[in-house]
N, C-alpha and C. Protein backbone atom coordinates (compact mmCIF):
# COMPACT_ATOMS: atom_id res chain seq x y z
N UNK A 1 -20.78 -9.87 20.62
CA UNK A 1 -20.14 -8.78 21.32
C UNK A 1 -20.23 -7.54 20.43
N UNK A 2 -20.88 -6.49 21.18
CA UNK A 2 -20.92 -5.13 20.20
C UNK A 2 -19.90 -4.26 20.30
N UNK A 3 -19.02 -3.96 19.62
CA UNK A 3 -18.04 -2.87 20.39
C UNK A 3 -18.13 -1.33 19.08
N UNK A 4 -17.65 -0.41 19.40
CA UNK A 4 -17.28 0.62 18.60
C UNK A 4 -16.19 0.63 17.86
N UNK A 5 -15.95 0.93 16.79
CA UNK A 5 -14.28 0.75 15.91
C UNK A 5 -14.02 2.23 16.21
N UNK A 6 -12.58 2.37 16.73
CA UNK A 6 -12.04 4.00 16.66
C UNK A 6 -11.20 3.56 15.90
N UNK A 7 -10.92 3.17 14.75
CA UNK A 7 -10.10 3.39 13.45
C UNK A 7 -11.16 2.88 12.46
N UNK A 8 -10.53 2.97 11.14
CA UNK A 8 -10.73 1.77 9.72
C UNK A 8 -10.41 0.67 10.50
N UNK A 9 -11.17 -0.42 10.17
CA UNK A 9 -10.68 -1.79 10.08
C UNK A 9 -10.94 -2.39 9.12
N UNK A 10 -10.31 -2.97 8.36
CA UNK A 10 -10.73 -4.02 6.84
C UNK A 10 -11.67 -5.10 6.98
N UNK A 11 -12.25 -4.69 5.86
CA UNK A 11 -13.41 -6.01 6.13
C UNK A 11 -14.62 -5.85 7.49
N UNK A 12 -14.61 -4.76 7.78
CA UNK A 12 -15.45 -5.12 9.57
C UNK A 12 -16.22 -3.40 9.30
N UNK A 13 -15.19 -2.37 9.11
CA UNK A 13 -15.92 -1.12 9.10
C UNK A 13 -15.47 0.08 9.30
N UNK A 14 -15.89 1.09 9.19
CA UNK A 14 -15.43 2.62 9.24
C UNK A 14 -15.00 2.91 11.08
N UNK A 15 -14.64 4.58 11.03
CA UNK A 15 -14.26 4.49 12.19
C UNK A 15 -15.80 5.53 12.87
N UNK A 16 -15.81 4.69 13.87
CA UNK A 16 -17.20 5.42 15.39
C UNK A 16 -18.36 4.36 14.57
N UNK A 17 -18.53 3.34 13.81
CA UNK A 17 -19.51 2.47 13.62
C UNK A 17 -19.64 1.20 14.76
N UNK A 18 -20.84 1.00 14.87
CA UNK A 18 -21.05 0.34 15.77
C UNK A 18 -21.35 -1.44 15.27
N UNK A 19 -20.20 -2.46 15.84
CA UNK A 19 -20.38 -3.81 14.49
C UNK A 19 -20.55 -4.93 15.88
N UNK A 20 -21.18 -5.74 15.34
CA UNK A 20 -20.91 -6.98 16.10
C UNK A 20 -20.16 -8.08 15.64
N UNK A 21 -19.15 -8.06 16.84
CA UNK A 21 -18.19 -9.45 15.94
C UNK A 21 -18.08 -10.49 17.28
N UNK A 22 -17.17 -11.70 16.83
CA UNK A 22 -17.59 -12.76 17.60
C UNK A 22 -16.34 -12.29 19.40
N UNK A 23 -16.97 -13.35 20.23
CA UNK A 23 -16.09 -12.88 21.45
C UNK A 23 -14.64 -12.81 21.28
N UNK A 24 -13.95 -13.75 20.58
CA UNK A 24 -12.57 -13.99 20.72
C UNK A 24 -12.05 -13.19 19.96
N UNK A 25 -12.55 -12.50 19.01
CA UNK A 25 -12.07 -11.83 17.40
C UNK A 25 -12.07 -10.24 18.52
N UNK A 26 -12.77 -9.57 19.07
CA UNK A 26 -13.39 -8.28 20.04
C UNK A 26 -11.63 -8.57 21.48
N UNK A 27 -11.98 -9.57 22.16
CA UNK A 27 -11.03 -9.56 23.13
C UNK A 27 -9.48 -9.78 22.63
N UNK A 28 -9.42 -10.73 21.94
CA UNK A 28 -7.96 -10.93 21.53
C UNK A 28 -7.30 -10.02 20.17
N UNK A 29 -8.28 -9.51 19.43
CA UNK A 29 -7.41 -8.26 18.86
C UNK A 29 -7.63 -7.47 18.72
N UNK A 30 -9.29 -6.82 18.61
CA UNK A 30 -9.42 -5.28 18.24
C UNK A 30 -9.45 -4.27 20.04
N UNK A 31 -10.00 -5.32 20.68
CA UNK A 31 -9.69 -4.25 22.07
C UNK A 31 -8.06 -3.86 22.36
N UNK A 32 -7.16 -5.28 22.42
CA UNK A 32 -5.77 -4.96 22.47
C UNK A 32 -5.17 -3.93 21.61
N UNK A 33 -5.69 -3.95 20.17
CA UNK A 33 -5.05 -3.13 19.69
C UNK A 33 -5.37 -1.58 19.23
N UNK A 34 -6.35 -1.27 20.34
CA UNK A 34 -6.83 -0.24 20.45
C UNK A 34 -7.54 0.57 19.11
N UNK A 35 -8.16 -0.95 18.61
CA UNK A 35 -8.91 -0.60 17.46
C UNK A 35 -10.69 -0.88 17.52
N UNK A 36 -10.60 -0.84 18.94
CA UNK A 36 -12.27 -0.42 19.11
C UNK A 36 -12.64 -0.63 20.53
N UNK A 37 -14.04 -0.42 21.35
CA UNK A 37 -13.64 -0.67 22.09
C UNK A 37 -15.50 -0.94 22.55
N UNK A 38 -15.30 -1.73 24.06
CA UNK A 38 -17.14 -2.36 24.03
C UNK A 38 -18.11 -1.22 24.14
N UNK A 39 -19.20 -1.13 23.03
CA UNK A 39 -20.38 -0.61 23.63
C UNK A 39 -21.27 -0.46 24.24
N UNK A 40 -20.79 -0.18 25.40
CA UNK A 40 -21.79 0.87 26.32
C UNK A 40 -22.29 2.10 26.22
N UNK A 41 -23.35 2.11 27.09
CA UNK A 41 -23.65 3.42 27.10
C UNK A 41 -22.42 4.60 27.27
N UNK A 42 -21.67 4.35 28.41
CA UNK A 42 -21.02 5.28 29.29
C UNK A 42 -19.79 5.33 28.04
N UNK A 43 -19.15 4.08 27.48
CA UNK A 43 -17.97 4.83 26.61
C UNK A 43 -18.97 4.74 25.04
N UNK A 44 -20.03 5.00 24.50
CA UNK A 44 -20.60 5.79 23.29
C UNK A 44 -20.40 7.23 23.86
N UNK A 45 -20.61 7.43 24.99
CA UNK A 45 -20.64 9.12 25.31
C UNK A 45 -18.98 9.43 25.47
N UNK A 46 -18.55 8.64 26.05
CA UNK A 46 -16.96 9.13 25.77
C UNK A 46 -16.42 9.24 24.14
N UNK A 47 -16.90 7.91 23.56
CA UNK A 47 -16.42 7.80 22.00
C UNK A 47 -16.81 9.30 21.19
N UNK A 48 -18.19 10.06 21.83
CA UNK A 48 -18.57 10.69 20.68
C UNK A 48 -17.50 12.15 20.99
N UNK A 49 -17.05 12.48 22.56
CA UNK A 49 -16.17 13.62 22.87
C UNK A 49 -14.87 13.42 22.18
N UNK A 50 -14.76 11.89 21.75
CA UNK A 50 -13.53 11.92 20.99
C UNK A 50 -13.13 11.60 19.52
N UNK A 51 -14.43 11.22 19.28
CA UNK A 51 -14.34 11.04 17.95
C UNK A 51 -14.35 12.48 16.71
N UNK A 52 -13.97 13.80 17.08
CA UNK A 52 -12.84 14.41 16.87
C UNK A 52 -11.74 14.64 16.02
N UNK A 53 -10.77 14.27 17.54
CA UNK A 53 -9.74 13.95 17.70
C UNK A 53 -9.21 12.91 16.56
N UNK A 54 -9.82 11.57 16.38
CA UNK A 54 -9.80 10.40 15.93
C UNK A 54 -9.68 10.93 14.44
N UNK A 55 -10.79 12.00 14.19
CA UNK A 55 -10.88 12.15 12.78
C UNK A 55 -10.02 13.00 12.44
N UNK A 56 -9.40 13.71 13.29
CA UNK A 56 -8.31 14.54 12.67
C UNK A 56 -6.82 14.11 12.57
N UNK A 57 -6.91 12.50 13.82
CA UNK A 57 -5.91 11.99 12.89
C UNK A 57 -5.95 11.24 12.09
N UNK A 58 -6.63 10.90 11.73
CA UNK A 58 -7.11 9.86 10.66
C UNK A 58 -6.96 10.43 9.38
N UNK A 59 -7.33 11.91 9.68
CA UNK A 59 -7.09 12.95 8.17
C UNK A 59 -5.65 13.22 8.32
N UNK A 60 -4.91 13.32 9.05
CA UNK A 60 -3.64 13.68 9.27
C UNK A 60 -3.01 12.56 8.42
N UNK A 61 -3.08 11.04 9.24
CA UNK A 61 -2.67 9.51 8.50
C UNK A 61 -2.80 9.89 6.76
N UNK A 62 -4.36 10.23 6.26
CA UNK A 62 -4.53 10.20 5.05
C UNK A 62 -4.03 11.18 4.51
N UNK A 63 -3.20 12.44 4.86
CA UNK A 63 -2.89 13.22 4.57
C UNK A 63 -1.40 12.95 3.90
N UNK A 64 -0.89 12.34 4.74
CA UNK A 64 0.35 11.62 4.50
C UNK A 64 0.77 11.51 3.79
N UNK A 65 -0.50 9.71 3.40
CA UNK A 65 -0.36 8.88 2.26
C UNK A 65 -0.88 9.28 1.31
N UNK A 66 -1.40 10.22 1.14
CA UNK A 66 -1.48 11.01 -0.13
C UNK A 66 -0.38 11.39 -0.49
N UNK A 67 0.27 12.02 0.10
CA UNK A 67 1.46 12.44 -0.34
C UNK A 67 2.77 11.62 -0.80
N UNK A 68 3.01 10.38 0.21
CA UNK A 68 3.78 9.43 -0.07
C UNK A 68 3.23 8.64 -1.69
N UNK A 69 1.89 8.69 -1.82
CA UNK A 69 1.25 8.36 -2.89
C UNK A 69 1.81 9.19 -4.16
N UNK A 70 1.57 10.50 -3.74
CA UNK A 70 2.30 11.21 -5.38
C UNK A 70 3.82 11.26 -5.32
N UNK A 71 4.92 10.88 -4.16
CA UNK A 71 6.13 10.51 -4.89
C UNK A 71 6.56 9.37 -4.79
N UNK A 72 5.52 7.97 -4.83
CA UNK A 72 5.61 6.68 -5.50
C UNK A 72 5.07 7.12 -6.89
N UNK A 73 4.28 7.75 -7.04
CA UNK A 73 4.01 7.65 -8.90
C UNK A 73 4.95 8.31 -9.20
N UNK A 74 5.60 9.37 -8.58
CA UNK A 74 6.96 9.92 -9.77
C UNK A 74 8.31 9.41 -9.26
N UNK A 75 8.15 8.07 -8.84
CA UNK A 75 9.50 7.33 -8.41
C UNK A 75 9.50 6.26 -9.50
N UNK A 76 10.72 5.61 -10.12
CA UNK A 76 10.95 4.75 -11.03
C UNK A 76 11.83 3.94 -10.30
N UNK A 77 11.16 2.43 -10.50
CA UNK A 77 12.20 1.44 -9.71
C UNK A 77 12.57 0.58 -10.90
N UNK A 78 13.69 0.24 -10.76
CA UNK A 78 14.45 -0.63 -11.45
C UNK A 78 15.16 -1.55 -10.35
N UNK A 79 14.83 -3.05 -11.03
CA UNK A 79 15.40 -4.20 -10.31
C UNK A 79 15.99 -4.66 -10.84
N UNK A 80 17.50 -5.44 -11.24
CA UNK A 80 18.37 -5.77 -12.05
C UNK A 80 18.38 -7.52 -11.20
N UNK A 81 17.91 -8.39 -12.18
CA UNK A 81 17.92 -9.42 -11.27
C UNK A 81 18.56 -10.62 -12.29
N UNK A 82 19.78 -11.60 -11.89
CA UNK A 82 19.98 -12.53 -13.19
C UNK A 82 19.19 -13.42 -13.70
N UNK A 83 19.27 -13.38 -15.06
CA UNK A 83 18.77 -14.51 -15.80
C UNK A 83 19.52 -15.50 -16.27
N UNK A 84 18.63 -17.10 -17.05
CA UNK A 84 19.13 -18.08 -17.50
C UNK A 84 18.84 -17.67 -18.64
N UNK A 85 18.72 -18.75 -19.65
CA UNK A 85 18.12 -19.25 -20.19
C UNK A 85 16.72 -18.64 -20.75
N UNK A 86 16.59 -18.06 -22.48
CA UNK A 86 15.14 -17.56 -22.69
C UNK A 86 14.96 -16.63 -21.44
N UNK A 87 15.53 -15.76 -21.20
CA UNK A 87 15.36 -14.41 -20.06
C UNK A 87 14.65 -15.02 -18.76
N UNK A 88 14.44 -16.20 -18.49
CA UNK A 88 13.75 -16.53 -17.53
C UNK A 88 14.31 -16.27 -16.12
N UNK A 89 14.14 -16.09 -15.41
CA UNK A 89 14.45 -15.38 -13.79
C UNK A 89 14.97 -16.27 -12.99
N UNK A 90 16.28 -16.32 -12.41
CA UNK A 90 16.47 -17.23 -11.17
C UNK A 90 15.58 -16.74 -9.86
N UNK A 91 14.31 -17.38 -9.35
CA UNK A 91 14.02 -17.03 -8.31
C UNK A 91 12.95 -16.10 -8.88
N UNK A 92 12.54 -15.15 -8.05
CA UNK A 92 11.68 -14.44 -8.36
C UNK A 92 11.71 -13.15 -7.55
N UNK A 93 10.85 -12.00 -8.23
CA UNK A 93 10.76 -10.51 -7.02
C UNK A 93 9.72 -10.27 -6.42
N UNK A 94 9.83 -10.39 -5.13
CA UNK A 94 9.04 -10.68 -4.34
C UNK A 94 8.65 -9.06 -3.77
N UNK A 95 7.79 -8.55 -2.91
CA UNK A 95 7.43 -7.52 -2.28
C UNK A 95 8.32 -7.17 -1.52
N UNK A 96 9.39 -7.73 -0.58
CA UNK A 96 10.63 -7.21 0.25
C UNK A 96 12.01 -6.58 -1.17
N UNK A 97 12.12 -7.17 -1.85
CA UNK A 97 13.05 -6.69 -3.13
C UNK A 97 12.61 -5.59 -3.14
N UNK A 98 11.21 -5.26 -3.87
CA UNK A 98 10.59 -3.92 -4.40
C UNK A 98 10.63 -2.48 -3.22
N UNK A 99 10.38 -3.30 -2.06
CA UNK A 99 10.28 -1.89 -0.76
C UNK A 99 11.76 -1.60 -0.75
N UNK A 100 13.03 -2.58 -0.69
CA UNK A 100 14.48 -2.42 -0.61
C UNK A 100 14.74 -1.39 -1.95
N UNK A 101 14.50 -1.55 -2.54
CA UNK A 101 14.65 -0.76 -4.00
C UNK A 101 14.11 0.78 -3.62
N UNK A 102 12.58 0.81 -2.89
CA UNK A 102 11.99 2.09 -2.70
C UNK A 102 12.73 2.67 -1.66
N UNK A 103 13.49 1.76 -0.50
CA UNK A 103 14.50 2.37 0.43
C UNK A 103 15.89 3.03 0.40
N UNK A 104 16.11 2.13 -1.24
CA UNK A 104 17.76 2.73 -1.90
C UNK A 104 17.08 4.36 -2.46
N UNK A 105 16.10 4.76 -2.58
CA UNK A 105 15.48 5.66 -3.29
C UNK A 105 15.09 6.98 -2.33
N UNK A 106 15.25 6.75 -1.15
CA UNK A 106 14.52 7.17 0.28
C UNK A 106 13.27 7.53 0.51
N UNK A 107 12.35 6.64 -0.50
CA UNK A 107 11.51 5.97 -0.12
C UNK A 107 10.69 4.95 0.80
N UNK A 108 10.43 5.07 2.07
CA UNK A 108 10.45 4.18 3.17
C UNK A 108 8.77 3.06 3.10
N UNK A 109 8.46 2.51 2.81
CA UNK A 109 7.23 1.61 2.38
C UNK A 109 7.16 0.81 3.26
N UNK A 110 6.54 0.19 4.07
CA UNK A 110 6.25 -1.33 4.38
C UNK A 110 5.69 -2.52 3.44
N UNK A 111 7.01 -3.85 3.13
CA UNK A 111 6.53 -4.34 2.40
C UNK A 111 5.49 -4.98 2.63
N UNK A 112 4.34 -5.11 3.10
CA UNK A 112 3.30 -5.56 3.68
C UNK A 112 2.53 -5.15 2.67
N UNK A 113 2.34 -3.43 2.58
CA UNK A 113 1.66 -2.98 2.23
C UNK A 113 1.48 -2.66 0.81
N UNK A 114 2.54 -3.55 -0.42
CA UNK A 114 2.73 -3.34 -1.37
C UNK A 114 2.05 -4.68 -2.16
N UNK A 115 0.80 -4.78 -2.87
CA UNK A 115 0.11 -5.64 -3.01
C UNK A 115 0.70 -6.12 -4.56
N UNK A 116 1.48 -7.54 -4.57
CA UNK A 116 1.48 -8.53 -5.59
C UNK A 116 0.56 -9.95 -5.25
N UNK A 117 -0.48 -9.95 -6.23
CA UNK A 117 -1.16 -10.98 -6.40
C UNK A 117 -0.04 -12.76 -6.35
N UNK A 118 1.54 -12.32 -7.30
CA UNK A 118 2.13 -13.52 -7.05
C UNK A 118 3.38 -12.73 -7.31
N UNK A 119 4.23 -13.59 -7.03
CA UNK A 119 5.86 -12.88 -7.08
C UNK A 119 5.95 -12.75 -8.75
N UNK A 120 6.81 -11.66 -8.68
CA UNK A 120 7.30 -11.45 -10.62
C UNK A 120 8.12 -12.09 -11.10
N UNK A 121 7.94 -12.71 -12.13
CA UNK A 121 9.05 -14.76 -12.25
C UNK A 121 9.53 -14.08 -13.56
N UNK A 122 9.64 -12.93 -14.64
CA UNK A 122 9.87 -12.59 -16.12
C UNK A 122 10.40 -11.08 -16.51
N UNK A 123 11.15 -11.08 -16.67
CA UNK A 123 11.42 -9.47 -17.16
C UNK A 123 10.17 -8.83 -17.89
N UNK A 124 10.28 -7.35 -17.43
CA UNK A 124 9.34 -6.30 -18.20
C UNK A 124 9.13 -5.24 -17.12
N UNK A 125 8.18 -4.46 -17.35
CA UNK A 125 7.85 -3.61 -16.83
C UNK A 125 6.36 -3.87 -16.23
N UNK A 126 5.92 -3.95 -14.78
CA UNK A 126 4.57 -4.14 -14.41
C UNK A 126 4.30 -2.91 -13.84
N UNK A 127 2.75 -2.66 -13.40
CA UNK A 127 2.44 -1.48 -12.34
C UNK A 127 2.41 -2.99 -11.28
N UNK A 128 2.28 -2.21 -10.23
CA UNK A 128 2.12 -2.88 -8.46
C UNK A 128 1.68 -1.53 -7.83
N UNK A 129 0.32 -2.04 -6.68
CA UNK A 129 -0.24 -1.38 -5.99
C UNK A 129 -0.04 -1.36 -5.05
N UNK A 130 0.07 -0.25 -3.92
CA UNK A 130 0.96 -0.06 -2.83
C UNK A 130 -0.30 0.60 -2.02
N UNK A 131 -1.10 -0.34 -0.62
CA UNK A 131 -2.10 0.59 -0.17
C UNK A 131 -1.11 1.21 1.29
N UNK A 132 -1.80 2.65 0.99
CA UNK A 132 -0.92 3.19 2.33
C UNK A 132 -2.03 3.73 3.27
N UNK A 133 -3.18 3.75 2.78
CA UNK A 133 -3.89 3.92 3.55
C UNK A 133 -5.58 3.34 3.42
N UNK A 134 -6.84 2.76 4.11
CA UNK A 134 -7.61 2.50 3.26
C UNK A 134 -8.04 3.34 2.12
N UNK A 135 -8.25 4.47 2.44
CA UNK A 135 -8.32 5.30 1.48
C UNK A 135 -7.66 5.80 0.46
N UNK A 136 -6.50 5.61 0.79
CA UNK A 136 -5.20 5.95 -0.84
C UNK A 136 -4.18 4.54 -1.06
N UNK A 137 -4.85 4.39 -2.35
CA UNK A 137 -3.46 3.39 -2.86
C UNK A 137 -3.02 3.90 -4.20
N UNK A 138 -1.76 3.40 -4.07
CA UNK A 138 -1.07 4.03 -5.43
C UNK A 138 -0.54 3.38 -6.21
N UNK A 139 0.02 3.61 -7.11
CA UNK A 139 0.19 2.32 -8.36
C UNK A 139 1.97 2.99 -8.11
N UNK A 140 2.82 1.69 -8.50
CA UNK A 140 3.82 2.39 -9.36
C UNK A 140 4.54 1.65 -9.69
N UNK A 141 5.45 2.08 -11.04
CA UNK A 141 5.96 1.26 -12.10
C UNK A 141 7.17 0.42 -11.67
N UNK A 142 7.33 -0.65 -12.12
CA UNK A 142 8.03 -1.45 -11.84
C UNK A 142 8.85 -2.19 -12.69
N UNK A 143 10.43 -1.79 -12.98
CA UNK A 143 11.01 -2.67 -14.02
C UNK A 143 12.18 -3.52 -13.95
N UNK A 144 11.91 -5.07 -14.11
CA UNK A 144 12.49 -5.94 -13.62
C UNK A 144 13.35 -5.98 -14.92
N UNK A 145 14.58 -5.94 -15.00
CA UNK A 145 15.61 -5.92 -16.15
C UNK A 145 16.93 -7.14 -15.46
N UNK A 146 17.93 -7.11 -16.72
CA UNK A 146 19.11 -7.77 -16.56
C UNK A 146 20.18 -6.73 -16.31
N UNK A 147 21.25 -7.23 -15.63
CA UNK A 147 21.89 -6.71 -15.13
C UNK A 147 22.87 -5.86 -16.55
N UNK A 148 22.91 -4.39 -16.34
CA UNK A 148 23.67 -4.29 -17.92
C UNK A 148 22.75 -3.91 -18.98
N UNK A 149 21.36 -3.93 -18.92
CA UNK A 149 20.59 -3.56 -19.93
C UNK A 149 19.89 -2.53 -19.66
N UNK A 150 19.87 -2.06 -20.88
CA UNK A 150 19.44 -0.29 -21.09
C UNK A 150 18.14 -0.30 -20.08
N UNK A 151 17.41 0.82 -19.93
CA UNK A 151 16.33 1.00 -19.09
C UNK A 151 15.37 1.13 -20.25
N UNK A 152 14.57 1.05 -19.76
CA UNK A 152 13.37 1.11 -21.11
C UNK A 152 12.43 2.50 -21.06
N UNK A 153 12.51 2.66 -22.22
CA UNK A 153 12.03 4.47 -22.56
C UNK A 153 11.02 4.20 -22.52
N UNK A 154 10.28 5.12 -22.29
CA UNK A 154 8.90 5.20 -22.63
C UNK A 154 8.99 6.25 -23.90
N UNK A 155 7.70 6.05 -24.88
CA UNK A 155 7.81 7.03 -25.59
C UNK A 155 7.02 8.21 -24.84
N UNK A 156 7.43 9.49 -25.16
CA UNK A 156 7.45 10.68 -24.74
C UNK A 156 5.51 11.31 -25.48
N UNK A 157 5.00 11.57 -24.71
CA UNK A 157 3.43 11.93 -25.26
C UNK A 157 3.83 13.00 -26.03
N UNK A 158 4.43 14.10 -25.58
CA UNK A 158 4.00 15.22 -26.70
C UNK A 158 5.40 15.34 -27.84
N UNK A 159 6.23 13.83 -27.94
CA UNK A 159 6.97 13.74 -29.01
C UNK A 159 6.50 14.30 -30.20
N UNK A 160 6.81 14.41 -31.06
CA UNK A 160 6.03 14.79 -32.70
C UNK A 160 6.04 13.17 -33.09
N UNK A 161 5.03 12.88 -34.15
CA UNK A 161 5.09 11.77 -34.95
C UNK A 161 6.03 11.90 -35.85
N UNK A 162 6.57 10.77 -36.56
CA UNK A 162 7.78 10.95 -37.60
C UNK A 162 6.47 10.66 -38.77
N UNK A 163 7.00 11.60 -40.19
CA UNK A 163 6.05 11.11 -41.38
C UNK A 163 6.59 10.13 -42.51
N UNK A 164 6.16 9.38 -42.28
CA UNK A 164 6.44 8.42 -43.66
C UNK A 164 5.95 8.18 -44.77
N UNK A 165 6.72 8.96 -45.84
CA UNK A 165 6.45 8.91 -47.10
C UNK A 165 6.81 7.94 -47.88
């Protein structure tokens, strides 16, 4: 089945490319979800009067998440979560913790879209990548602490060095 993509789709292709995918994958989700649609002649000539439109929201979408992108890098999350034993973690922080944290912040994220390879099981500080759009993902810092303990400084770049004599 050949159809046209009017968005990004992952893994499959850009948007107004023309892909072949199998029947059931075309009818049961990218036509429903109005993420492409069959190629014909008659809608390629419609696709091209609108493909446009498509791109200007698509730049609009990426316009966004660019922006949501530069105030996740100057947002600082702190998660205060208890420990046992050797600082080890009851449980773990999962991607819904981290978006709740970006929501106490009024930061609004879908945790979907906030990529951990595995949940965070240890205190410290990690980056985590947050895609908001195919085109923009953003990193941002993440520090899993005990409840009661200082926040952790970073040292300051244009500090002076101290001299030791």
């Amino acid at each position: 089945m050949k159809v046209i993509l009017r968005a990004d789709v992952d893994n499959l292709g850009r948007l107004g490319d023309i892909v072949t995918v199998k029947p059931g994958y075309g009818r049961n989700y990218l036509l429903p979800q109005g993420l492409a649609s069959l190629a014909t002649p008659s809608n390629l000539k419609v696709f091209e009067q609108e493909r446009k439109k498509l791109e200007a929201k698509n730049n609009a979408l990426r316009a966004a998440a660019q922006e949501l992108a530069d105030k996740l890098a100057a947002a600082q999350v702190r998660i205060e979560v208890r420990v046992g034993e050797n600082d080890k973690l009851y449980g773990s922080v999962t991607s819904t913790q981290i978006a709740e944290a970006l929501a106490a912040q009024g930061i609004e994220v879908d945790r979907r879209k906030i990529l951990l390879a595995e949940p965070i099981r240890s205190l410290g500080v990690y980056t985590v990548e947050v895609k908001l759009h195919p085109e923009v993902v953003a990193t941002l810092q993440v520090e899993i602490a005990k409840p009661g303990q200082p926040a952790a400084q970073e040292p300051a770049a244009d500090a002076p060095a101290e001299d030791i004599e």
